[in-house]
C-alpha atoms as a PDB file:
ATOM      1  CA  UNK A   1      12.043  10.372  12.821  1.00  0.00           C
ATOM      2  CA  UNK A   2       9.869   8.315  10.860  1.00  0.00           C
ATOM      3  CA  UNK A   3       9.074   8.801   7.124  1.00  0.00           C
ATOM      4  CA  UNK A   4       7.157  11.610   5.929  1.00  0.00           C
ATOM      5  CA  UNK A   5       3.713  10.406   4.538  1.00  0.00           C
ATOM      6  CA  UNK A   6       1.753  13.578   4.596  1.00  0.00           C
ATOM      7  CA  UNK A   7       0.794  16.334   2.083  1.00  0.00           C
ATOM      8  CA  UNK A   8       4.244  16.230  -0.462  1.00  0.00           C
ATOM      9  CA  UNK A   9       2.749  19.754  -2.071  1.00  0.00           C
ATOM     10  CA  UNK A  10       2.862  21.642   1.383  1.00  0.00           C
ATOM     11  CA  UNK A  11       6.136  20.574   1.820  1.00  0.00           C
ATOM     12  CA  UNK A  12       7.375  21.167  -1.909  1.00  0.00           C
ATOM     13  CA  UNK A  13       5.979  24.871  -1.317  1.00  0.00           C
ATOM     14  CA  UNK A  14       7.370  25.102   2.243  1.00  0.00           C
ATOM     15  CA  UNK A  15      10.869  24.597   0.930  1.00  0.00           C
ATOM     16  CA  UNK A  16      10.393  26.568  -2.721  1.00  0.00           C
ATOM     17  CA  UNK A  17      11.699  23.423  -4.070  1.00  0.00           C
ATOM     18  CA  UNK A  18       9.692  20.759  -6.151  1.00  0.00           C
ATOM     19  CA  UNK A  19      10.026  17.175  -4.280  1.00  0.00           C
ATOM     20  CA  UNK A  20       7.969  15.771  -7.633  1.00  0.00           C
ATOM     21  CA  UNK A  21      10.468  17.163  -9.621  1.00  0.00           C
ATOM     22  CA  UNK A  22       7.795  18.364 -12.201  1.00  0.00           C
ATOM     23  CA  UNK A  23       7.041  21.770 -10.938  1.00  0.00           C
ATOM     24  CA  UNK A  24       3.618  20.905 -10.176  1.00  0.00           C
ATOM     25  CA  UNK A  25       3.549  21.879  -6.474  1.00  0.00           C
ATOM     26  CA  UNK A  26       4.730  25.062  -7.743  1.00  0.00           C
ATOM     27  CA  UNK A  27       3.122  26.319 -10.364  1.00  0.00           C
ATOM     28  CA  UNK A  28      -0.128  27.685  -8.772  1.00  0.00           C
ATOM     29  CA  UNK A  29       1.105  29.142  -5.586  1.00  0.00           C
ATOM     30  CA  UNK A  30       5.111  29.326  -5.179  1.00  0.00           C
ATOM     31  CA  UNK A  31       4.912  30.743  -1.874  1.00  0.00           C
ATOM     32  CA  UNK A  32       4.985  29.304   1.199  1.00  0.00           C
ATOM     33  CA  UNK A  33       1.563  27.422   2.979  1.00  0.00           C
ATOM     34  CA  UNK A  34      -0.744  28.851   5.325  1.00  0.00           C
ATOM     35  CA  UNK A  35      -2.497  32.013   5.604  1.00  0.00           C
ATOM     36  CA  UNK A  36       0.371  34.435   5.828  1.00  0.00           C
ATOM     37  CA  UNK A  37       2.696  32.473   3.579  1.00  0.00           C
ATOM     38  CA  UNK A  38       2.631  35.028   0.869  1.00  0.00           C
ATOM     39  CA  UNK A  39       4.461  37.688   3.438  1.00  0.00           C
ATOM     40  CA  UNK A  40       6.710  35.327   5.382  1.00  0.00           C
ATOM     41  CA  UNK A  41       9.919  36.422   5.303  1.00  0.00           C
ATOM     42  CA  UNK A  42      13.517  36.314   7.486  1.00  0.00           C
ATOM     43  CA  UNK A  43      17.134  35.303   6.861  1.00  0.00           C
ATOM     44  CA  UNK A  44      17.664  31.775   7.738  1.00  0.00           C
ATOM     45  CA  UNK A  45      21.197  30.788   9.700  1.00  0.00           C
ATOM     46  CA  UNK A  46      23.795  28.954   8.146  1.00  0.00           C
ATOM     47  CA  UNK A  47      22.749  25.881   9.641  1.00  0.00           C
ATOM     48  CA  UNK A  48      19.078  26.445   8.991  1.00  0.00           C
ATOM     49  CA  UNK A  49      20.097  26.396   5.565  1.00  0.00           C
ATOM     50  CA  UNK A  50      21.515  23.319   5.941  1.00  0.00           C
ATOM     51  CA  UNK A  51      19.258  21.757   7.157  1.00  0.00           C
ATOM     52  CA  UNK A  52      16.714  22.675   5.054  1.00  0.00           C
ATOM     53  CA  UNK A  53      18.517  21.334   1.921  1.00  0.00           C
ATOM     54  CA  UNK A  54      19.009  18.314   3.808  1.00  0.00           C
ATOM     55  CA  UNK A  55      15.398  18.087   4.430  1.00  0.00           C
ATOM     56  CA  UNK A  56      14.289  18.729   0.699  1.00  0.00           C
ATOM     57  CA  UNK A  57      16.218  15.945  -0.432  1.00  0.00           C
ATOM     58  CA  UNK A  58      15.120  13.542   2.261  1.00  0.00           C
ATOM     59  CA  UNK A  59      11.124  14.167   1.266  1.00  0.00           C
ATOM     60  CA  UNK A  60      12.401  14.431  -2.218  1.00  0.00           C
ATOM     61  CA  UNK A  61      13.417   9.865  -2.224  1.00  0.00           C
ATOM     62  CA  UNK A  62      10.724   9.432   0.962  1.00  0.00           C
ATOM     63  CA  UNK A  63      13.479   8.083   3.236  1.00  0.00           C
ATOM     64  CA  UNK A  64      13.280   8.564   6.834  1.00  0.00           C
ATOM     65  CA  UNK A  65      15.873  10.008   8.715  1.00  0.00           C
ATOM     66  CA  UNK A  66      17.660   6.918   9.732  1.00  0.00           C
ATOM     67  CA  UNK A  67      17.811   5.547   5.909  1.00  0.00           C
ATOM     68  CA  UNK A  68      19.048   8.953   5.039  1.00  0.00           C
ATOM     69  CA  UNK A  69      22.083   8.936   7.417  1.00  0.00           C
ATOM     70  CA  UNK A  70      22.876   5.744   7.292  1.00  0.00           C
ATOM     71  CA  UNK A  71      22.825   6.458   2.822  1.00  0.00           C
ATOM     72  CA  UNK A  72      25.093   9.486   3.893  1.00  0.00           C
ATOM     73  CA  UNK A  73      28.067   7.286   6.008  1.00  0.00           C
ATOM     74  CA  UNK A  74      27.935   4.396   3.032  1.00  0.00           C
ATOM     75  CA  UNK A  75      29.035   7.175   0.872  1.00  0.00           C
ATOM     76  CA  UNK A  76      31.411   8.510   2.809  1.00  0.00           C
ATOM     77  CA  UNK A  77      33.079   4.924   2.402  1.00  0.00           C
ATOM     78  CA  UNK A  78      33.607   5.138  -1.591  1.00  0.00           C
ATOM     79  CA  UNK A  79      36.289   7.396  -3.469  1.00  0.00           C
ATOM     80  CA  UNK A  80      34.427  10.098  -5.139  1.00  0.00           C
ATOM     81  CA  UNK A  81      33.111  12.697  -4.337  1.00  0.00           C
ATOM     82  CA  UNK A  82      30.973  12.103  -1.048  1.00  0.00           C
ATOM     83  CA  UNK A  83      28.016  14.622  -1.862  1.00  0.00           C
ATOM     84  CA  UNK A  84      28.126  13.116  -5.413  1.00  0.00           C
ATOM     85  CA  UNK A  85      28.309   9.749  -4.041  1.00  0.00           C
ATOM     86  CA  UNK A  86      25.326  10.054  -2.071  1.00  0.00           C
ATOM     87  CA  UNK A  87      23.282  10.921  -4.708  1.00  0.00           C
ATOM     88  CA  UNK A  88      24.288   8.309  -6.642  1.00  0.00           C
ATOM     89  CA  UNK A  89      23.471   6.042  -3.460  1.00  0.00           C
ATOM     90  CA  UNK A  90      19.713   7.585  -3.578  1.00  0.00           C
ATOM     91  CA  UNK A  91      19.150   7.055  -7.111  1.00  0.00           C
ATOM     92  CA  UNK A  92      20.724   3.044  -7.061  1.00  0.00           C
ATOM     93  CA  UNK A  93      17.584   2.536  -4.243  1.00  0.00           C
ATOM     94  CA  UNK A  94      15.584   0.011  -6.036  1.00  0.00           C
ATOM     95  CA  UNK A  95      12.292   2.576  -5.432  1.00  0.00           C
ATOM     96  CA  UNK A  96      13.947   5.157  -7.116  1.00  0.00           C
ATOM     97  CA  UNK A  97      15.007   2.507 -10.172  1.00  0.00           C
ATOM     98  CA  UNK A  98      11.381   1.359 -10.496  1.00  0.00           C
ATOM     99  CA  UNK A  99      10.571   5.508 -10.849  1.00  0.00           C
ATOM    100  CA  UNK A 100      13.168   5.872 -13.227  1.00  0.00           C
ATOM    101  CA  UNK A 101      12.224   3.127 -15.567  1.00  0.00           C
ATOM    102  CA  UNK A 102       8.506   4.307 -15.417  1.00  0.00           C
ATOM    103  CA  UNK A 103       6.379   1.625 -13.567  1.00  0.00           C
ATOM    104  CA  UNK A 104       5.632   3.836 -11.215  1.00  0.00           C
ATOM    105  CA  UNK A 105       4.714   8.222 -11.529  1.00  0.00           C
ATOM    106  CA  UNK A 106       6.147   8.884  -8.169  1.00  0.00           C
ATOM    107  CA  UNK A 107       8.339   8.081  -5.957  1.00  0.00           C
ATOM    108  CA  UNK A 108       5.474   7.063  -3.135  1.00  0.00           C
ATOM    109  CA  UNK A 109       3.979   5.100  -5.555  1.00  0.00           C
ATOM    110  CA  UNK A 110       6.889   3.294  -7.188  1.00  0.00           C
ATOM    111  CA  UNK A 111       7.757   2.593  -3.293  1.00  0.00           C
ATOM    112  CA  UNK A 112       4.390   0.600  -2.773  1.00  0.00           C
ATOM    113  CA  UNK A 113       4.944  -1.306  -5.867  1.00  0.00           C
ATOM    114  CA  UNK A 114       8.265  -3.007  -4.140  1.00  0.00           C
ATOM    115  CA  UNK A 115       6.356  -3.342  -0.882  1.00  0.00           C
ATOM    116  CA  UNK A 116       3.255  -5.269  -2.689  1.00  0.00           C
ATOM    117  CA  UNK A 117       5.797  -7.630  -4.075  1.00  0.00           C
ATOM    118  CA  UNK A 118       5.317  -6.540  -7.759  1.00  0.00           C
ATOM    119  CA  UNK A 119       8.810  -5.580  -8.267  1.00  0.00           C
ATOM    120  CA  UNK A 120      11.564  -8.670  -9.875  1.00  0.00           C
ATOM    121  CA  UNK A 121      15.187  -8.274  -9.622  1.00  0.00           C
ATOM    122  CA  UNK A 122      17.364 -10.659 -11.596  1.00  0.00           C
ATOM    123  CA  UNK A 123      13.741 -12.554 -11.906  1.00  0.00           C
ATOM    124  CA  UNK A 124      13.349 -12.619  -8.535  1.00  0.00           C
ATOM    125  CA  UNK A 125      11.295 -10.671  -6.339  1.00  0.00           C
ATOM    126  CA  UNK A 126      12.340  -8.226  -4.103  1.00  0.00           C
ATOM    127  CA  UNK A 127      10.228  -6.040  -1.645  1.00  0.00           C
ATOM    128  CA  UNK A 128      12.699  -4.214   0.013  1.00  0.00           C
ATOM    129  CA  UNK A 129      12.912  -0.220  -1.227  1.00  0.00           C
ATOM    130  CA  UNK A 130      15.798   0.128   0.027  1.00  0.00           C
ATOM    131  CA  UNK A 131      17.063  -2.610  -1.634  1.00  0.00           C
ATOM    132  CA  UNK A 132      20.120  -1.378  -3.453  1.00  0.00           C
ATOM    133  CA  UNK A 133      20.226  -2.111  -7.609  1.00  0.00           C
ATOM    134  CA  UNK A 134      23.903  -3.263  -9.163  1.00  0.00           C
ATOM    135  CA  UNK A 135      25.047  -1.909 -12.524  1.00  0.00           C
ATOM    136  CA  UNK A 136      23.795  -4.859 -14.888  1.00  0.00           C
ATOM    137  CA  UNK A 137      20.693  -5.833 -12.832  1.00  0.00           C
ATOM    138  CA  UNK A 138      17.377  -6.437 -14.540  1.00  0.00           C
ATOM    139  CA  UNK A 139      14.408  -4.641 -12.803  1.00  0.00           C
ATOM    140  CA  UNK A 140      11.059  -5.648 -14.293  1.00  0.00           C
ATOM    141  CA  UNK A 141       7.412  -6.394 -12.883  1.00  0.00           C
ATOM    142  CA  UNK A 142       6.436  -9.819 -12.268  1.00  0.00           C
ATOM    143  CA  UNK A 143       3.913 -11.013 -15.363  1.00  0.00           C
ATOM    144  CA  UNK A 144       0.618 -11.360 -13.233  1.00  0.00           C
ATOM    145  CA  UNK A 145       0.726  -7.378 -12.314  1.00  0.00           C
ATOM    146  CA  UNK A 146       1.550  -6.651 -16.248  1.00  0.00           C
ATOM    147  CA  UNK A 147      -1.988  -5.509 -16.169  1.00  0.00           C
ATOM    148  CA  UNK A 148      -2.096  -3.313 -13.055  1.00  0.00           C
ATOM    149  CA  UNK A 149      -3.852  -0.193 -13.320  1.00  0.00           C
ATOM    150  CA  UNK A 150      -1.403   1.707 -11.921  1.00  0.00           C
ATOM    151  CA  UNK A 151       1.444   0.684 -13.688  1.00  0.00           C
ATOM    152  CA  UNK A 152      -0.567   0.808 -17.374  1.00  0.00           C
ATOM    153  CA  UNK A 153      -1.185   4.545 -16.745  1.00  0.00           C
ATOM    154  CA  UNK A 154       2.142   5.242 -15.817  1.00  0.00           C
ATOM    155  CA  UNK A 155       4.367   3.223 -18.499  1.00  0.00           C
ATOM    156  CA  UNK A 156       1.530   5.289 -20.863  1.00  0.00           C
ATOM    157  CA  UNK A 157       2.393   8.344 -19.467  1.00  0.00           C
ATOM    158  CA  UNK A 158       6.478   8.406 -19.652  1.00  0.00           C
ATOM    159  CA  UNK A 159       7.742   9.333 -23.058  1.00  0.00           C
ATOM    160  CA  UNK A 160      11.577  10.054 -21.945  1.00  0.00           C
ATOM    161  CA  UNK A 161      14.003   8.160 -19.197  1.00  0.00           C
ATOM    162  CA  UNK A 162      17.167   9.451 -17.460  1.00  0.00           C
ATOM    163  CA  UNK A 163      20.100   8.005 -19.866  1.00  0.00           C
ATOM    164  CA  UNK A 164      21.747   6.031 -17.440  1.00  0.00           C
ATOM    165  CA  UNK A 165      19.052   3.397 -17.567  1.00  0.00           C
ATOM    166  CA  UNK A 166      17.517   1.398 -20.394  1.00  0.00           C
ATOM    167  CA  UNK A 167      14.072   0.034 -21.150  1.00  0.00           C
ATOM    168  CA  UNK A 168      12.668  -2.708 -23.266  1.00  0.00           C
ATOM    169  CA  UNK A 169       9.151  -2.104 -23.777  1.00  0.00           C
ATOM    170  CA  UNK A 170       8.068  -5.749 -25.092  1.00  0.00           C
ATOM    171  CA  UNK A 171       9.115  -7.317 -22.054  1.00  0.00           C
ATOM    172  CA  UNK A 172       8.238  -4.671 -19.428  1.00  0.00           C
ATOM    173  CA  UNK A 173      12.138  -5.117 -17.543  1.00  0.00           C
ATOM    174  CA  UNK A 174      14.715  -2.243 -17.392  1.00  0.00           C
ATOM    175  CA  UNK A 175      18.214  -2.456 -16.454  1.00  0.00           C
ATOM    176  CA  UNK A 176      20.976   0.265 -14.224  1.00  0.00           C
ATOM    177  CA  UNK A 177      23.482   0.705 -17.224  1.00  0.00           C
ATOM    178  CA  UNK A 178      25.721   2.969 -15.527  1.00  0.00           C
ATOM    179  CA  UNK A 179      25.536   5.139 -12.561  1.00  0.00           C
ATOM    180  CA  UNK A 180      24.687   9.364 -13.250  1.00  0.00           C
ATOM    181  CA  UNK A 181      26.309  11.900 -13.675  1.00  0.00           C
ATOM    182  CA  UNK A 182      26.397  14.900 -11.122  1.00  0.00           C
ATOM    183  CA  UNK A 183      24.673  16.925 -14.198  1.00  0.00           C
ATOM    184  CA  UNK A 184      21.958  14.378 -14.819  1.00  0.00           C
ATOM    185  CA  UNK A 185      20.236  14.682 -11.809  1.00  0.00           C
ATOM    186  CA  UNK A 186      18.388  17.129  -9.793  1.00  0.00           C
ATOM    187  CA  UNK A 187      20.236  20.881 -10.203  1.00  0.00           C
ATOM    188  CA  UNK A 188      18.355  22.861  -7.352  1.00  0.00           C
ATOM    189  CA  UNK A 189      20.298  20.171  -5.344  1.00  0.00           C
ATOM    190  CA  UNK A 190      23.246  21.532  -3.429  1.00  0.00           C
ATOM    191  CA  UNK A 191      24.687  18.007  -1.948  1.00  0.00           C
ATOM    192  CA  UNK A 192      27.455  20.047  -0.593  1.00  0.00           C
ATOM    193  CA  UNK A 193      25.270  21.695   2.180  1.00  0.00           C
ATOM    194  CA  UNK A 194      23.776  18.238   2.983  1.00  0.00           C
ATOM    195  CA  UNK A 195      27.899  17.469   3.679  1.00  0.00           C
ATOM    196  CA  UNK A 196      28.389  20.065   6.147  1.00  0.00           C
ATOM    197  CA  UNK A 197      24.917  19.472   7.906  1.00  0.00           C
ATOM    198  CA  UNK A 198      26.713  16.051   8.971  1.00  0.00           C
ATOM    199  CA  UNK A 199      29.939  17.170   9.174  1.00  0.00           C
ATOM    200  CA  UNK A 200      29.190  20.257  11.641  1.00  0.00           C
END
C-alpha cells in the first residue's frame, strides 16, 4: 500500500484520533464522516482494534505501509522496549525532525521540504524523509530557502518545541539532543496494540 495523500481530516475523524496532533480535525465535528457518521456504531474485534491503532499512527508520520513495517522489525532489533522503540524510530525520521524543530507546520509539509532539497544535515543536504537523524546531528535549511514562504510562516508560528531537541534561532539549524521519552510523545498512542497487530 502506497502512502496516504488524501483528505488527513476525514481520516483524523474516521479514527476519533487527531493525526495533526492539534485537535483541529476534531473540534467541529468529532464524529465519524459521511452522512450517517453521527449514528454509526458497533463493537470492533480485537484485531480490528488493532489494526486501527496501527493505522492512526501510520497516517499520523505519512509512511506507507512498507516504511512502517520495515520501522517496526528495526525496532524489534534494539533493547528497549519494542513499542517504545518504534516510536522513537518514527520521531528520529528526518521529516519528523524538520516538524519538530518548526520549519515545517505539518508533517506533509515538513516531508516536501526534504524532498525539494531544502533540508541540510551535518551541512549537507539530504532529501531522503526517511533519512534517519543521529543524536548530535545538526538539521538546518540551506541559506538560499531562509526566505521561503513556507518556512517564514511556520518558524513564526511555533512558540514551544518538544524538549528533546534544541533550536538556535540566529542561525535557523536545530539539533536531536536526546531521544524521547515514552511520556513526551503522543498519549492517545497505544504502541502496544501496534505490537500485537505484527505479532498475531
Amino acid at each position: 500500500m502506497s502512502r496516504y495523500t488524501g483528505p488527513i481530516y476525514r481520516k483524523a475523524r474516521k479514527f476519533g484520533f487527531s493525526i495533526t496532533e492539534t485537535g483541529k480535525e476534531l473540534a467541529k465535528k468529532p464524529y465519524k464522516p459521511g452522512q450517517h457518521g453521527q449514528k454509526r456504531s458497533g463493537k470492533l474485534s480485537d484485531y480490528g482494534i488493532q489494526l486501527q491503532e496501527k493505522q492512526k499512527v501510520r497516517f499520523m508520520y505519512g509512511l506507507s505501509e512498507r516504511q512502517f513495517k520495515r520501522t517496526f522489525e528495526d525496532a524489534a532489533k534494539l533493547k528497549g522496549v519494542h513499542g517504545e522503540d518504534f516510536l522513537r524510530l518514527l520521531e528520529s525520521r528526518l521529516d519528523n525532525v524538520v516538524y519538530r524543530l518548526g520549519f515545517a507546520n505539518t508533517r506533509r509539509g515538513s516531508r516536501q521540504l526534504v524532498n525539494h532539497g531544502h533540508i541540510l544535515v551535518n551541512g549537507k543536504k539530504v532529501d531522503i524523509p526517511s533519512y534517519r537523524v543521529q543524536l548530535g546531528d545538526v538539521v538546518s535549511i540551506k541559506e538560499k530557502s531562509h526566505e521561503h514562504p513556507s518556512v517564514k510562516a511556520s518558524l513564526e508560528a511555533t512558540n514551544q518545541r518538544v524538549d528533546f531537541v534544541t533550536f538556535d534561532d540566529t542561525k535557523l539549524e536545530g539539533t536531536l539532543v536526546r531521544l524521547p521519552e515514552r511520556s513526551e510523545l503522543n498519549a492517545d498512542i497505544n504502541e502496544a496494540l501496534i505490537v500485537e497487530y505484527y505479532n498475531r
